[in-house]
Structures are given as structure tokens and as C-alpha cells.
N, C-alpha and C. Protein backbone atom coordinates (compact mmCIF):
# COMPACT_ATOMS: atom_id res chain seq x y z
N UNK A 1 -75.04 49.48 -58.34
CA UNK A 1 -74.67 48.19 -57.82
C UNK A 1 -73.21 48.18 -57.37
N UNK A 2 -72.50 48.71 -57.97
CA UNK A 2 -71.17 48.93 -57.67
C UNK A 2 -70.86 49.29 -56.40
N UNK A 3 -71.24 50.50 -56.32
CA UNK A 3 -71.90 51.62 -55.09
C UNK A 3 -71.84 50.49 -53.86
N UNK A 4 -73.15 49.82 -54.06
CA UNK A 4 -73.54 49.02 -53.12
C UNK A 4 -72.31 47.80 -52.48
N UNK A 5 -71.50 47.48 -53.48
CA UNK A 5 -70.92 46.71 -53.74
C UNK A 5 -69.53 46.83 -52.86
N UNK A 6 -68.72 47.94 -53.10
CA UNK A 6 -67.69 49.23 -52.70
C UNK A 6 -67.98 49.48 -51.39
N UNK A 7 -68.98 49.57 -50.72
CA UNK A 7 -69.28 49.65 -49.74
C UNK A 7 -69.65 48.55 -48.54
N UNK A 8 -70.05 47.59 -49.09
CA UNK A 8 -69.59 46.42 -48.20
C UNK A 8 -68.96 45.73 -47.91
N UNK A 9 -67.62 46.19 -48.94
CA UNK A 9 -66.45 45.48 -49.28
C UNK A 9 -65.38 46.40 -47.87
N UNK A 10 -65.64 47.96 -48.05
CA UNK A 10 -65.14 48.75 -47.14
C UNK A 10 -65.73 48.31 -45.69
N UNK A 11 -66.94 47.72 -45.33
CA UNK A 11 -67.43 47.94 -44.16
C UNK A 11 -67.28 46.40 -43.23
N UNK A 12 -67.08 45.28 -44.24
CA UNK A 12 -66.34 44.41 -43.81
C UNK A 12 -64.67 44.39 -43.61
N UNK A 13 -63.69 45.11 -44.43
CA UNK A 13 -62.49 45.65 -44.00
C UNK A 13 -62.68 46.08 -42.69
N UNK A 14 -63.44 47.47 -42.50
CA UNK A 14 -62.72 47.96 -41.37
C UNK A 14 -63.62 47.34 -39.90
N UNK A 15 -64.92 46.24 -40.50
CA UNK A 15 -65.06 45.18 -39.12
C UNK A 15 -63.95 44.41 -38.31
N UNK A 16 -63.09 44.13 -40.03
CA UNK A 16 -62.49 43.11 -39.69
C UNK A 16 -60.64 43.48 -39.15
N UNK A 17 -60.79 45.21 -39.43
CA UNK A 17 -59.21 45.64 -38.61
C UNK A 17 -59.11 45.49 -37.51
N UNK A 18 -57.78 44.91 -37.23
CA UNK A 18 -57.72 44.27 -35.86
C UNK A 18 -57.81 42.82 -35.39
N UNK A 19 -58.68 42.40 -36.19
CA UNK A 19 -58.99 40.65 -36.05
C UNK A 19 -58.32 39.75 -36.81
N UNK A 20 -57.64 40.19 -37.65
CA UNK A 20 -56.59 39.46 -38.06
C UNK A 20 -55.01 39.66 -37.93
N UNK A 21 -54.69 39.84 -36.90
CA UNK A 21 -53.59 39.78 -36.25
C UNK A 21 -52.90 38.98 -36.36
N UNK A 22 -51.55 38.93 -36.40
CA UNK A 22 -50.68 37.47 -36.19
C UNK A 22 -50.67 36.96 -34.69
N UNK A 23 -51.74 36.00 -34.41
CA UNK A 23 -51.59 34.83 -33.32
C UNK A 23 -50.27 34.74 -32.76
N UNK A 24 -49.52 34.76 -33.42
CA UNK A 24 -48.10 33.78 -33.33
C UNK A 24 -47.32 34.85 -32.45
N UNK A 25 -47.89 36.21 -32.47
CA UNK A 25 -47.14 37.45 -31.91
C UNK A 25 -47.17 37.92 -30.57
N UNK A 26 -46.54 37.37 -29.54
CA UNK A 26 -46.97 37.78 -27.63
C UNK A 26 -46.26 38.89 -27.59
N UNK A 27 -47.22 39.20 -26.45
CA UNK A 27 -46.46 41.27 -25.99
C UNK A 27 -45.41 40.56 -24.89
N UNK A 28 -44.76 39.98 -24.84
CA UNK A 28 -43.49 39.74 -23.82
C UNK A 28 -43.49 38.23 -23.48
N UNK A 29 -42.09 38.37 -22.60
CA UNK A 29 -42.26 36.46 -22.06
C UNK A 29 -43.10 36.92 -21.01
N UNK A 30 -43.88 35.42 -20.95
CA UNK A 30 -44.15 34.82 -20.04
C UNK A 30 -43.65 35.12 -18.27
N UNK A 31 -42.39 34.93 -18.53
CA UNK A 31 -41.52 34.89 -16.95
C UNK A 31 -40.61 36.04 -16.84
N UNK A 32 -40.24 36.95 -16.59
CA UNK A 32 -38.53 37.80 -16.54
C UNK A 32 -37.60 36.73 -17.38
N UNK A 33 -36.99 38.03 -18.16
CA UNK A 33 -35.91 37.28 -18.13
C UNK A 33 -34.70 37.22 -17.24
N UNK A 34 -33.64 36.33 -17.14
CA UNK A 34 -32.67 36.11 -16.15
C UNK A 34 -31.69 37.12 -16.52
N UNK A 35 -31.23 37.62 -14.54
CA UNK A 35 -30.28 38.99 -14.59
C UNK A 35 -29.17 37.91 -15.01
N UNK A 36 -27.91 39.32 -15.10
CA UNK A 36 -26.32 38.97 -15.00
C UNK A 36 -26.25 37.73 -13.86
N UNK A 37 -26.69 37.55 -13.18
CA UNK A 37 -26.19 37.05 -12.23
C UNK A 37 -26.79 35.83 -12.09
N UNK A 38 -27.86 35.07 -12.89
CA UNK A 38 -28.36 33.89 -12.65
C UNK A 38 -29.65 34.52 -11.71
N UNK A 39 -30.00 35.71 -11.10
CA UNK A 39 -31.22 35.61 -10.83
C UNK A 39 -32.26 35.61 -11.94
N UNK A 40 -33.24 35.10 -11.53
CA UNK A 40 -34.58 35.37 -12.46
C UNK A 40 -35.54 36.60 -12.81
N UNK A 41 -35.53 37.50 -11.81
CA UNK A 41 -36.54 38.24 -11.48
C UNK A 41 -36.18 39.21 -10.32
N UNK A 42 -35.88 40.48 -10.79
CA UNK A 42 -36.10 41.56 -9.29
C UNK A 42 -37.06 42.87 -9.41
N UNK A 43 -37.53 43.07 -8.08
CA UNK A 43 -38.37 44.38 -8.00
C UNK A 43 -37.34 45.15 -7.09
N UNK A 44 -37.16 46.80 -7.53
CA UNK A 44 -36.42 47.55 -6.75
C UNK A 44 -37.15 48.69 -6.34
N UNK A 45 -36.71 49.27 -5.01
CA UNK A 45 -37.19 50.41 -4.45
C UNK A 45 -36.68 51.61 -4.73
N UNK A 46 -36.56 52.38 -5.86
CA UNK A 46 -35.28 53.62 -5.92
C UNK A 46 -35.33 54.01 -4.15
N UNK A 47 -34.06 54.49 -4.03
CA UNK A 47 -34.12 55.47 -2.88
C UNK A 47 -35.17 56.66 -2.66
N UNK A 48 -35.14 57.87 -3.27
CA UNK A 48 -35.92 58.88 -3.39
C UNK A 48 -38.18 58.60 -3.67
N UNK A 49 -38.33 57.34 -3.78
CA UNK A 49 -39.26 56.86 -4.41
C UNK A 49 -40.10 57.15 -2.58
N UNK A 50 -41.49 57.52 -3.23
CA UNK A 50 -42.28 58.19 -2.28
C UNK A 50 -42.81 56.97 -1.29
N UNK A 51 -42.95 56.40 -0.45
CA UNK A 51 -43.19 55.14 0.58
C UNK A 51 -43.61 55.76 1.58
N UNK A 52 -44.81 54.32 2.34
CA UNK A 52 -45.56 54.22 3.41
C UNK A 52 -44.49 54.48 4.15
N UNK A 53 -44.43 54.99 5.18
CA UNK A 53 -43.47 54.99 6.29
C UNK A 53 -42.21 54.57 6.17
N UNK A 54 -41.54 54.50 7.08
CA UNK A 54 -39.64 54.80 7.31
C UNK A 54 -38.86 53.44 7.04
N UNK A 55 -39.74 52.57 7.07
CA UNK A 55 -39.27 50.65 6.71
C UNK A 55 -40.00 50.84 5.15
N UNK A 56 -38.55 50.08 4.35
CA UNK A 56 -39.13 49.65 3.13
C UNK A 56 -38.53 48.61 2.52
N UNK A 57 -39.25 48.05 1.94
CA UNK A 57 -38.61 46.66 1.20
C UNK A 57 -37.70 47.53 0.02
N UNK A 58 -36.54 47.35 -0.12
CA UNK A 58 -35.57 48.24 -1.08
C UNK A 58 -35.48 47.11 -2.43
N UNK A 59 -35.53 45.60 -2.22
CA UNK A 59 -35.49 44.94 -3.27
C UNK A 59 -35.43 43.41 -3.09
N UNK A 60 -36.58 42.56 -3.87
CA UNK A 60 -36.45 41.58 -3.75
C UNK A 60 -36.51 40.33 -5.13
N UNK A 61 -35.65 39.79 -4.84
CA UNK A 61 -35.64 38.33 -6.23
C UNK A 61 -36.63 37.21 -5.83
N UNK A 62 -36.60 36.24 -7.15
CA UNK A 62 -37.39 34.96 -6.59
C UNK A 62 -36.09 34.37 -7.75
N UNK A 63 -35.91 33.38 -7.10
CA UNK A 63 -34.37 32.31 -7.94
C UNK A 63 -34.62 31.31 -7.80
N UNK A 64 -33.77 29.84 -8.21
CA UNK A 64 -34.02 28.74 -7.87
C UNK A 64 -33.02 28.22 -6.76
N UNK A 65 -33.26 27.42 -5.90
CA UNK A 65 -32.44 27.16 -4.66
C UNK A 65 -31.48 25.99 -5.15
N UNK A 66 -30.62 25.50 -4.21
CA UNK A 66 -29.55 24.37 -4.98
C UNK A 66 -30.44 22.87 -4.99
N UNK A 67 -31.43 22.53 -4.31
CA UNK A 67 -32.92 21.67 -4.21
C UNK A 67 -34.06 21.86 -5.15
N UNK A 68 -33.44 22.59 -6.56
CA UNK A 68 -34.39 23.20 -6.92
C UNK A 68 -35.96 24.10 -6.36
N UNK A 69 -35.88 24.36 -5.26
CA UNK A 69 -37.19 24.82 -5.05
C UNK A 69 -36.83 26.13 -4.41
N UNK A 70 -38.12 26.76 -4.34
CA UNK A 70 -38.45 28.66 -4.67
C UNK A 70 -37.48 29.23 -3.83
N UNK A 71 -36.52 29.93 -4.18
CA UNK A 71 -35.70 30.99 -2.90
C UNK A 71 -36.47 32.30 -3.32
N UNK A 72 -36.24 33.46 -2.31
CA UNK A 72 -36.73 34.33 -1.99
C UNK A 72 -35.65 35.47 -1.60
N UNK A 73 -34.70 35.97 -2.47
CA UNK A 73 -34.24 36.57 -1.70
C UNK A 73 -34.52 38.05 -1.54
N UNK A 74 -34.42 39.10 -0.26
CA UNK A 74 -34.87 40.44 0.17
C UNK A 74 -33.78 41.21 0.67
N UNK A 75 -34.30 42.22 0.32
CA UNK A 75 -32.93 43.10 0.95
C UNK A 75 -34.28 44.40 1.65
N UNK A 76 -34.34 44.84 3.07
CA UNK A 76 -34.82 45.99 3.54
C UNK A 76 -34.29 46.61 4.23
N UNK A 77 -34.79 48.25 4.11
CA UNK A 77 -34.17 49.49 4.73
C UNK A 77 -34.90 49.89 6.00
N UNK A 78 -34.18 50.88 6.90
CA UNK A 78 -35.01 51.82 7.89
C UNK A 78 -34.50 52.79 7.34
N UNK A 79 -35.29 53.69 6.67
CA UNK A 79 -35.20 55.16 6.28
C UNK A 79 -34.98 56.33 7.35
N UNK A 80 -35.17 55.96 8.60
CA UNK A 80 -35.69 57.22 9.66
C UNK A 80 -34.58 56.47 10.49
N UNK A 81 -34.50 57.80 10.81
CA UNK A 81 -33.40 58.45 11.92
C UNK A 81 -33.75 57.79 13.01
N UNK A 82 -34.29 56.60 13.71
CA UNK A 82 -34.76 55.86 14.79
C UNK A 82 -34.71 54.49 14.83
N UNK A 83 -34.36 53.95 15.48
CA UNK A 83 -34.42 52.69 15.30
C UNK A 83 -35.83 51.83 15.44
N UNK A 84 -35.95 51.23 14.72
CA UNK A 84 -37.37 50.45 13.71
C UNK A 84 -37.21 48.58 14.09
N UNK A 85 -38.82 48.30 14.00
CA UNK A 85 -38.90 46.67 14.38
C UNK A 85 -39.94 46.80 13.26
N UNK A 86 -39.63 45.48 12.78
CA UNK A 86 -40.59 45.39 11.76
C UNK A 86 -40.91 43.86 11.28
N UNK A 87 -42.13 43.80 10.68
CA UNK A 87 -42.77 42.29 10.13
C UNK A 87 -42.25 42.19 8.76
N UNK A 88 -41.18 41.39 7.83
CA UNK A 88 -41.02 41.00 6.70
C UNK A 88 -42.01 40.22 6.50
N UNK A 89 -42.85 40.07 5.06
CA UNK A 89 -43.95 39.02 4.78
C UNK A 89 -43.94 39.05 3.39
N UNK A 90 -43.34 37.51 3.12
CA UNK A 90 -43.25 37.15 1.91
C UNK A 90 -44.56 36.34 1.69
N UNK A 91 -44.65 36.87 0.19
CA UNK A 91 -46.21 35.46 -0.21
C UNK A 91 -46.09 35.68 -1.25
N UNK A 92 -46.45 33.94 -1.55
CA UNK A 92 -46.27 33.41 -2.92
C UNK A 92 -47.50 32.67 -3.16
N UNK A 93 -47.56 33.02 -4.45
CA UNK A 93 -49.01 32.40 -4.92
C UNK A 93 -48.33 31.43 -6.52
N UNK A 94 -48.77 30.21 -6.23
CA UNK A 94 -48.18 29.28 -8.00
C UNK A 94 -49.17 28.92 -7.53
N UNK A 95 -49.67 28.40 -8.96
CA UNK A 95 -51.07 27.75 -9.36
C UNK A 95 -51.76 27.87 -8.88
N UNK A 96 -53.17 27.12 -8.15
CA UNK A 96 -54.16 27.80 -6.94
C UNK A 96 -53.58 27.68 -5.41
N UNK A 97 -52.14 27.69 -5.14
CA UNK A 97 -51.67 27.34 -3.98
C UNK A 97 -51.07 28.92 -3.74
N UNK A 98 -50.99 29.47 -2.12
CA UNK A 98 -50.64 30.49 -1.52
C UNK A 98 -49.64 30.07 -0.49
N UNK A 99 -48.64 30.16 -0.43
CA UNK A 99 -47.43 30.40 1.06
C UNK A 99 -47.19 31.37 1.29
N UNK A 100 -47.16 31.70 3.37
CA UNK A 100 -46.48 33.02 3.39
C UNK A 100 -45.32 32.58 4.39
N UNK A 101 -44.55 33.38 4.78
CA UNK A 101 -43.59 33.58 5.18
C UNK A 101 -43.07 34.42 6.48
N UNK A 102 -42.80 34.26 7.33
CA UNK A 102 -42.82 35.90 7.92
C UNK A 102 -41.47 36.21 8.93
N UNK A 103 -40.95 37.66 8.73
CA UNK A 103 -39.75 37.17 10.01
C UNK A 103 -39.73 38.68 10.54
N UNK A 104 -39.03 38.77 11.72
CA UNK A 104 -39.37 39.94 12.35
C UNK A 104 -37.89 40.43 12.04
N UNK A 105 -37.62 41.80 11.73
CA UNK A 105 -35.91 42.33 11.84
C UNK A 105 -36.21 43.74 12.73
N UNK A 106 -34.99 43.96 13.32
CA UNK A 106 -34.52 45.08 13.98
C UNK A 106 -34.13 45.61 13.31
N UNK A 107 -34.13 47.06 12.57
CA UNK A 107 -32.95 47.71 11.87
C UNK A 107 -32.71 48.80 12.58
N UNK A 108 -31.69 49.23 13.03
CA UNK A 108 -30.94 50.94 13.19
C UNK A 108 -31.45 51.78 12.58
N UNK A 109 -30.95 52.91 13.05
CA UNK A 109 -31.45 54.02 11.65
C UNK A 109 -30.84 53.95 10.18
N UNK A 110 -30.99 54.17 9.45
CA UNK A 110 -30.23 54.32 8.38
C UNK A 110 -29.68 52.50 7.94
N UNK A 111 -29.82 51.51 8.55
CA UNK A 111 -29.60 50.44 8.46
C UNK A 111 -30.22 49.32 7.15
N UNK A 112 -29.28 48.48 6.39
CA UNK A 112 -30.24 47.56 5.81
C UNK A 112 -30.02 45.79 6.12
N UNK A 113 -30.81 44.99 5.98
CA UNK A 113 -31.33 43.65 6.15
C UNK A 113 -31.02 42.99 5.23
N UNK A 114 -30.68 41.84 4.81
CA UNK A 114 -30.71 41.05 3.46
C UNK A 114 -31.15 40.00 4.40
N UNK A 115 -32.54 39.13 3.62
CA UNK A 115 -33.22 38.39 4.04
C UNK A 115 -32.95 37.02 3.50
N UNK A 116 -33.69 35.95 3.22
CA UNK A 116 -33.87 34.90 2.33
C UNK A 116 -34.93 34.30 2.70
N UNK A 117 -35.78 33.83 2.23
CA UNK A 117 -37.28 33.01 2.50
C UNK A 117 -37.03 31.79 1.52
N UNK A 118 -37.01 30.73 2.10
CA UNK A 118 -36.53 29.42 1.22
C UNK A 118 -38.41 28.78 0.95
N UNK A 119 -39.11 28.52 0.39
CA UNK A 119 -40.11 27.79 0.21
C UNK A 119 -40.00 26.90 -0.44
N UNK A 120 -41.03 25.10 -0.11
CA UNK A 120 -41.00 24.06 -0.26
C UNK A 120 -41.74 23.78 -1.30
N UNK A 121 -41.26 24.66 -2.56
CA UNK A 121 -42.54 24.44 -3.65
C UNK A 121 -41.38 24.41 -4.98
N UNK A 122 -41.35 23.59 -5.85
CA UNK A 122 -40.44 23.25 -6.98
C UNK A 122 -40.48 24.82 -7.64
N UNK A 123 -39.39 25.14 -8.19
CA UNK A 123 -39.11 26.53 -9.29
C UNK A 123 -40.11 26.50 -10.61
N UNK A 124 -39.78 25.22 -10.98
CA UNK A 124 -40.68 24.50 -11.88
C UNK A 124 -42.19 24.75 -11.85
N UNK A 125 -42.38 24.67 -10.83
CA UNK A 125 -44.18 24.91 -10.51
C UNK A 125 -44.48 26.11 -10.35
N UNK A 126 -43.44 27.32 -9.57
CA UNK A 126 -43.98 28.80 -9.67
C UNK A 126 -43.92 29.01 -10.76
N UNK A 127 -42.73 28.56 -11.82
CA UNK A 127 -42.51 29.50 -12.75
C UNK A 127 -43.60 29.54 -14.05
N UNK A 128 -45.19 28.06 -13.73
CA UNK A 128 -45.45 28.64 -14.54
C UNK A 128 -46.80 29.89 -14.32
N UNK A 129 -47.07 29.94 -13.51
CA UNK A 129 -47.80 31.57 -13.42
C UNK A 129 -47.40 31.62 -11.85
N UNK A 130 -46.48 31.88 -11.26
CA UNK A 130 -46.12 32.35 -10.22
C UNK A 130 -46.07 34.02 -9.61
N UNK A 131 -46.46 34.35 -8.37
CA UNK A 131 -46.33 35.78 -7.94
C UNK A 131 -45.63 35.78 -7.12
N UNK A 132 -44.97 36.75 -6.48
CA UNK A 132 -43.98 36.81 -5.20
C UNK A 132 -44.27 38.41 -4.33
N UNK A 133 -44.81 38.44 -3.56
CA UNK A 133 -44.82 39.84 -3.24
C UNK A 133 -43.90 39.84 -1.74
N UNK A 134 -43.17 40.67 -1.20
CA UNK A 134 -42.66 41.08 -0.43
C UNK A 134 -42.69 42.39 0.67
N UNK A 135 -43.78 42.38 1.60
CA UNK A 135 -43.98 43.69 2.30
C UNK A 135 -43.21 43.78 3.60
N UNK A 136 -43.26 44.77 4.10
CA UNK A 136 -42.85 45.12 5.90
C UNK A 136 -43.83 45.78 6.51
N UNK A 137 -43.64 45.47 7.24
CA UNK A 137 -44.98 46.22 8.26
C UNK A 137 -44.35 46.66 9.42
N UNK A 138 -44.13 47.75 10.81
CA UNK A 138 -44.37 48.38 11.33
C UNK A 138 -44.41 47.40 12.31
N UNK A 139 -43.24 46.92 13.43
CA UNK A 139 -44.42 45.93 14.71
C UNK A 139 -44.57 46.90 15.65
């Protein structure tokens, strides 16, 4: 009986490893936290980092504007020895709502862009499940 006993005592333990976790414990925030600088949030391009073609988005933030609502700021490169035209396209997705953005730049060879995409949507409202992606395209 014991036997029997010892053993369901073990086989409910190791059902139950894992399922009692502390609730109270999240794998990270929610949002970035804020750089040195009062931005919120950046994605960067190392230099050497392997990329679609000779235009690349090198790095972009999402911040709050002095209107409180979404800034966007971008910085892009022309990698190649030629001079390059290209489609910037920002899009933002908060809550079930999508904005895009779009602007055309010239760069030189070896040249970079600093952009800004201002959108008409409160900080407040992206920040609580907000995305920001930032591409270039090739015109």
C-alpha cells in the first residue's frame, strides 16, 4: 500500500512540474525600455550585417512627438558605389489599426538619409501593443 501510495504521490509531482510557477513572474517589459536619450525603442543595421541589396534601413526609433503622437524616426544608407532611388515605407500597426507611410530618397553612393514619419495616432495608443517596421525598396 505504501508502494502504491509513493507512487502517486511521485506521479502527481512530476504532472504537476512546471504548473506551479510564480504568475507574478514576466520574461521582460512589455515595451523597450527608454535609451539615454529619451528615445523609446531602436532597431539597428550593423554595417557588415548581410542585406537585400545596396539600400538599407541602417536604423530606426518610434518616440513620442511634442503633440504627443507617434514619431518615427529613420536613418538609411546606399551601400554601393552608384547612386540609388529608393521607396522608404514605414508601417505601423496599434491595436487593430494599420498606417503606412511612404517617401522616396535619392542617396549617392556611400551616402546616408535621416528621415522622420510623424503619424496621427496618440503614443499612448501604440504603446500598448504597438509595431513599427521600416523598409526600402529599390524604385
Amino acid at each position: 500500500m505504501k508502494r502504491k501510495r509513493r507512487s502517486l504521490i511521485a506521479a502527481v509531482a512530476i504532472g504537476l512540474a512546471g504548473c506551479l510557477d510564480n504568475p507574478q513572474a514576466e520574461s521582460g517589459p512589455r515595451n523597450p525600455p527608454s535609451g539615454p536619450d529619451g528615445s523609446v525603442g531602436e532597431r539597428q543595421t550593423p554595417p557588415d550585417e548581410d542585406v537585400d541589396g545596396p539600400l538599407v534601413v541602417v536604423s530606426y526609433n518610434f518616440d513620442v512627438a511634442d503633440d504627443d503622437t507617434l514619431l518615427v524616426p529613420a536613418t538609411v544608407a546606399n551601400r554601393s558605389d552608384t547612386d540609388r532611388t529608393g521607396r522608404v515605407i514605414c508601417t505601423v500597426r496599434a491595436q487593430e489599426d494599420t498606417f503606412e507611410q511612404e517617401e522616396t530618397v535619392e542617396l549617392a553612393a556611400g551616402a546616408e538619409a535621416n528621415l522622420e514619419f510623424a503619424f496621427d495616432i496618440l503614443f499612448e495608443e501604440f504603446a500598448i501593443d504597438g509595431r513599427v517596421t521600416v523598409d526600402i525598396q529599390e524604385a
